[in-house]
Protein backbone atom coordinates (compact mmCIF):
# COMPACT_ATOMS: atom_id res chain seq x y z
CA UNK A 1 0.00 0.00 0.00
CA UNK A 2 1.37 3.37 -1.18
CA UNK A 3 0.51 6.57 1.48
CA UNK A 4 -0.23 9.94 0.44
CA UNK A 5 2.32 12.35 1.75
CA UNK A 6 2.06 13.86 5.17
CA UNK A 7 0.57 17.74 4.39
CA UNK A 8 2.48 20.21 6.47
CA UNK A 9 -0.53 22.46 6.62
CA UNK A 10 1.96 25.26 8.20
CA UNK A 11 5.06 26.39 10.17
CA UNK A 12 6.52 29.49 12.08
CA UNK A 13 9.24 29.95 13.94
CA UNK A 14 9.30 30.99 17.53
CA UNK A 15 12.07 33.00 18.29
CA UNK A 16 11.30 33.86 22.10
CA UNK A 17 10.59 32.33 24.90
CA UNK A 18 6.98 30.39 24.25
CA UNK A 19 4.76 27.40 25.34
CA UNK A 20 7.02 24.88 24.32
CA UNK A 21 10.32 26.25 25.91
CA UNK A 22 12.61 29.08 26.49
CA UNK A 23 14.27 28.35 23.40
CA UNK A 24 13.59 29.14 19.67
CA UNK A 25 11.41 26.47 18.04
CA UNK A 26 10.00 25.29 14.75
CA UNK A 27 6.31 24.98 15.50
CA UNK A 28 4.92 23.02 12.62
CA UNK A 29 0.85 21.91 12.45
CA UNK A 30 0.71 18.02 10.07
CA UNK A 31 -1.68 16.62 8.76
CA UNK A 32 -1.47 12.34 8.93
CA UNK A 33 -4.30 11.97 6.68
CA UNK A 34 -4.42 8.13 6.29
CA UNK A 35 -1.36 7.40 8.19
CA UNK A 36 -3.44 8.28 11.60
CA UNK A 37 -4.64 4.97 11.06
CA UNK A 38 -1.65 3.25 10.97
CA UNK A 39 1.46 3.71 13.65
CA UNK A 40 4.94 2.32 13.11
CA UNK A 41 4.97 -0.97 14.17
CA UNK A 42 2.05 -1.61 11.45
CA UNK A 43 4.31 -0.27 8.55
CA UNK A 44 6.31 -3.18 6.51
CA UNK A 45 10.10 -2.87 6.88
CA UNK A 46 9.08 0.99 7.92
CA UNK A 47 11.46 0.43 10.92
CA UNK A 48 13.89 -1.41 9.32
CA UNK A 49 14.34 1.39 6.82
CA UNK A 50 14.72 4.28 9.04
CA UNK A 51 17.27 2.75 10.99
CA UNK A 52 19.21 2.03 8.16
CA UNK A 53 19.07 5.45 7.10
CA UNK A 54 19.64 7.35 10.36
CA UNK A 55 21.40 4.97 12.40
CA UNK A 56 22.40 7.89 15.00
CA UNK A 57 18.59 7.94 16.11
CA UNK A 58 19.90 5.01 18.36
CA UNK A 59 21.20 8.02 20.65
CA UNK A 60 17.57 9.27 21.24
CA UNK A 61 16.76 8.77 24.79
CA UNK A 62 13.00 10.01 23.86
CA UNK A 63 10.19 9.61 26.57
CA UNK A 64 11.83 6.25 27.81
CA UNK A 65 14.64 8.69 29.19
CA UNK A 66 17.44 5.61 27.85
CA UNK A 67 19.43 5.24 25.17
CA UNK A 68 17.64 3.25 22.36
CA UNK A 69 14.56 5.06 23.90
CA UNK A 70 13.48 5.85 20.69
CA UNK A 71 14.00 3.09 19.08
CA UNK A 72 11.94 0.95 21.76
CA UNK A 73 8.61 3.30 20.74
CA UNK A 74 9.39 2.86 17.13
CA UNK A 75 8.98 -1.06 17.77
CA UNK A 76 6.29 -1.15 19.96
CA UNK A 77 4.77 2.22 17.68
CA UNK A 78 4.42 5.15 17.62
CA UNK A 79 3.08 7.92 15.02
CA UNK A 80 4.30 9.67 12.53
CA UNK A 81 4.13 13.19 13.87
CA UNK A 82 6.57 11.97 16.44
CA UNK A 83 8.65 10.21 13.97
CA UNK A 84 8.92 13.16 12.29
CA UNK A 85 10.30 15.32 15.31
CA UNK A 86 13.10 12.92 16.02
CA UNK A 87 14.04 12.82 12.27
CA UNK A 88 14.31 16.55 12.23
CA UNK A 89 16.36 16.82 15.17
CA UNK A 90 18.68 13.87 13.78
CA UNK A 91 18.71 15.81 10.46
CA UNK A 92 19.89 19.01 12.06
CA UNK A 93 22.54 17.05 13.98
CA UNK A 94 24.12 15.77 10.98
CA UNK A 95 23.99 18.98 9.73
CA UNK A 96 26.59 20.23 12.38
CA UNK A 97 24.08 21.90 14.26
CA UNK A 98 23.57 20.64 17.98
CA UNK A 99 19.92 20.43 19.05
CA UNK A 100 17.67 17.81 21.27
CA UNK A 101 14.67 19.37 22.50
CA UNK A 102 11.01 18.47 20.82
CA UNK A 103 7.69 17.42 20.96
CA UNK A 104 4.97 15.64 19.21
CA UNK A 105 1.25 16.65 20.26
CA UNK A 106 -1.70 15.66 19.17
CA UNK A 107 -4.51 18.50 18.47
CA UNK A 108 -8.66 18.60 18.98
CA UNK A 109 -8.81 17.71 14.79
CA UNK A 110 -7.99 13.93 14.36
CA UNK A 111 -4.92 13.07 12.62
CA UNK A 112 -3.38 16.56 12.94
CA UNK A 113 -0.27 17.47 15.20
CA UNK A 114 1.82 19.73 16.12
CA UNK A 115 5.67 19.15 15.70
CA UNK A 116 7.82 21.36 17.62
CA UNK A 117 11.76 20.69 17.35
CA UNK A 118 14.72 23.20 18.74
CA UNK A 119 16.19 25.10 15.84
CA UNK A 120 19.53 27.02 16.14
CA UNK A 121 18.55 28.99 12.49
CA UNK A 122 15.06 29.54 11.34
CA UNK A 123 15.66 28.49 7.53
CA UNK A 124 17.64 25.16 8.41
CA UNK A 125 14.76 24.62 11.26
CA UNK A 126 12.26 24.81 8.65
CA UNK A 127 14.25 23.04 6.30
CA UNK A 128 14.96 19.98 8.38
CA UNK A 129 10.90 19.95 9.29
CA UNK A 130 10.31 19.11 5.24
CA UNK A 131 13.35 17.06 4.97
CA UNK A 132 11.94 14.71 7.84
CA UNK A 133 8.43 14.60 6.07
CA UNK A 134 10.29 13.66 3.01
CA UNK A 135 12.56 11.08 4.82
CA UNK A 136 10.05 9.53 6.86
CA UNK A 137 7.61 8.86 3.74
CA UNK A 138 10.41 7.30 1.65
CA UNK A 139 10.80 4.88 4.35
CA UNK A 140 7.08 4.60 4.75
CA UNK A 141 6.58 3.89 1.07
CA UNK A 142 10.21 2.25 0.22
CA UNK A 143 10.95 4.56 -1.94
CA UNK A 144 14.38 6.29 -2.68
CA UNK A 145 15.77 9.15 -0.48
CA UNK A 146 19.08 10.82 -0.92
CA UNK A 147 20.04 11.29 2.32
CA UNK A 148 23.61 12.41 1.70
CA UNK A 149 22.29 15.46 -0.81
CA UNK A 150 19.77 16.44 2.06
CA UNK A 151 22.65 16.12 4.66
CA UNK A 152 25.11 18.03 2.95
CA UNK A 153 22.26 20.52 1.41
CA UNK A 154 21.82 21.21 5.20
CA UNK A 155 25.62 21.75 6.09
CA UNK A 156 25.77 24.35 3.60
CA UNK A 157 22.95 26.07 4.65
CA UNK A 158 24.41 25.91 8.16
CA UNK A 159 28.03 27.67 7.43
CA UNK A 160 25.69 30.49 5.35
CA UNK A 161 23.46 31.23 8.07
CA UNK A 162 24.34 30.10 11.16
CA UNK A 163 26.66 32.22 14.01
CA UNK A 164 30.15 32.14 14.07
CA UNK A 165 31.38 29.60 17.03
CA UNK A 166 32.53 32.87 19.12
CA UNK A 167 28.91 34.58 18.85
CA UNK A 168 27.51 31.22 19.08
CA UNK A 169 29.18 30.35 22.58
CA UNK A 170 27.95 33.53 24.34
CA UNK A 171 24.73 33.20 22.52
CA UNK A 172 24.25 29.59 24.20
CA UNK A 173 25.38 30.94 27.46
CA UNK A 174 23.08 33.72 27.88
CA UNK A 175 20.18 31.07 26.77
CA UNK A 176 21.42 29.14 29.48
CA UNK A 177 20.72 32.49 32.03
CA UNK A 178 17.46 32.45 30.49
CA UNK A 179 18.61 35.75 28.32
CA UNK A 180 16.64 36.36 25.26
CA UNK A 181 18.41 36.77 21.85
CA UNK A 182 17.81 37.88 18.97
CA UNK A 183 19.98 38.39 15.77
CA UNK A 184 19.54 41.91 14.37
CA UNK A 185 21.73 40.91 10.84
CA UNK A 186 22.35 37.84 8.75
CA UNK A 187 26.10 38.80 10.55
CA UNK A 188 26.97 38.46 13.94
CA UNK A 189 25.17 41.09 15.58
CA UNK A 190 22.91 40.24 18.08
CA UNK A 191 21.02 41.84 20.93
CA UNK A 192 21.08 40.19 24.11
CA UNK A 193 17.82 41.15 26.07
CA UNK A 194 14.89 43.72 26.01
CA UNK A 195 14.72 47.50 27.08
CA UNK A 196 16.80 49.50 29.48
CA UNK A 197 18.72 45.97 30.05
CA UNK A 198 20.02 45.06 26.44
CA UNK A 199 22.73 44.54 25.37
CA UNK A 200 24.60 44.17 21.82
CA UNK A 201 27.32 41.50 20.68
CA UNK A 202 29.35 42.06 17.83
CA UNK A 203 31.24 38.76 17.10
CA UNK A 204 33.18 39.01 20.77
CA UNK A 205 32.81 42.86 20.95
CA UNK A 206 30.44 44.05 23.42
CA UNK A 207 28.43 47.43 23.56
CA UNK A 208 30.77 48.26 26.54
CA UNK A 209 33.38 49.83 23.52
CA UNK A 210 32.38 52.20 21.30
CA UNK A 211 33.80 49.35 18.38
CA UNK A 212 30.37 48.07 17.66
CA UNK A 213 29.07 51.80 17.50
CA UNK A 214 31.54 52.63 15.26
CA UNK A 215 30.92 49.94 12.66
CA UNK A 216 27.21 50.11 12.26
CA UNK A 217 27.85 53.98 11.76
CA UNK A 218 30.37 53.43 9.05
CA UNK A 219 27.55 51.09 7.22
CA UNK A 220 25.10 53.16 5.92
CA UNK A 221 22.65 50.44 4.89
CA UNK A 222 22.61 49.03 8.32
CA UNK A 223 22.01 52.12 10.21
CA UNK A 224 19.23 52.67 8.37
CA UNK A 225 17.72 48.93 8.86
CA UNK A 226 18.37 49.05 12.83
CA UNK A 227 16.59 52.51 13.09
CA UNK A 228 13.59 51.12 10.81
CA UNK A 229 13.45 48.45 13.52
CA UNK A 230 13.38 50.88 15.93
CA UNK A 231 10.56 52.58 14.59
């Protein structure tokens, strides 16, 4: 039997602190359709076939809070909206970016879910969401998947976008104060909470120097995009 694709009927990224946790997200609603009906363990060689693909996922302590935790749901099954959330996250490890944190829930509509997985970068978040849909129905349907073009396709998009490993390291340890971020440039320039009590980054300049003053003045372009911000 041949499944229609799962329909990712939307996603957004949550950048702040939010329901989920107080780290940004990829908050994405699915749609099972006829795969509602039919959980992992009911799938021919479904199992199988993602393992062999993604043979990290063994590392996945999921709700079982164990290694092979995942893989113990996958056998006994579980659905697709939560296969899909580990995928993702193994996806984005691959990719070079570290994540670990999501969730699988079901909403009042039958068959639909929401998917929620820790993103370091918005684009390779979102990315990694439709990657996993792909992945997962490949295995689902044993069909081909290229997982070594989507890997590397997700690396690249990871050195583009992603912060530099200085920014990144201060970055992580203000999230770990439970300090908002938020990245005011496809750079390294990021402001590091709200009002009165924010600060700015620059690579490993701080607003404490007048460097990071001095270079937004000398870009035109820039100075104009952070006062539009501003209102």
């Amino acid at each position: 039997m041949t499944f229609p694709d799962i329909a990712i009927l939307r996603m957004r990224y949550l950048r702040g602190p939010n329901v989920w946790t107080y780290r940004p997200v990829i908050e994405a609603w699915v749609d099972l359709g006829a795969l509602e009906d039919h959980p992992s363990h009911t799938l021919p060689g479904f199992v199988e076939r993602l393992n062999a693909w993604l043979p990290g996922m063994v590392e996945h302590r999921c709700g079982v809070g164990e290694r092979g935790g995942f893989l113990q749901r996958l056998n006994e099954g579980t659905w697709c909206g939560h296969i899909m959330e580990h995928v993702a996250i193994e996806l984005q490890t691959l990719a070079g970016m570290q994540v670990g944190f999501g969730k699988a829930r079901e909403t009042s509509q039958r068959g639909v879910y929401k998917v929620v997985i820790r993103t370091r970068q918005e684009e390779v978040g979102k990315e990694s969401m439709t990657a996993a849909r792909d992945l997962v129905m490949a295995a689902i349907n044993n069909t081909a998947f290229d997982l070594k073009a989507t890997v590397s396709r997700l690396k690249t998009m990871v050195d583009r976008l992603c912060l530099g490993p200085s920014t990144a390291c201060i970055v992580d340890a203000a999230t770990d104060h439970r300090i908002p971020s938020i990245r005011l440039t496809s750079g390294n320039l990021v402001q590091l909470g709200y009002g009165s009590l924010q600060r700015r980054i620059w690579t490993a300049e701080t607003d404490r120097t007048s460097a990071i003053a001095e270079s937004i003045s000398s870009d035109k372009d820039l100075t104009k995009s952070l006062l539009t911000q501003c209102g």
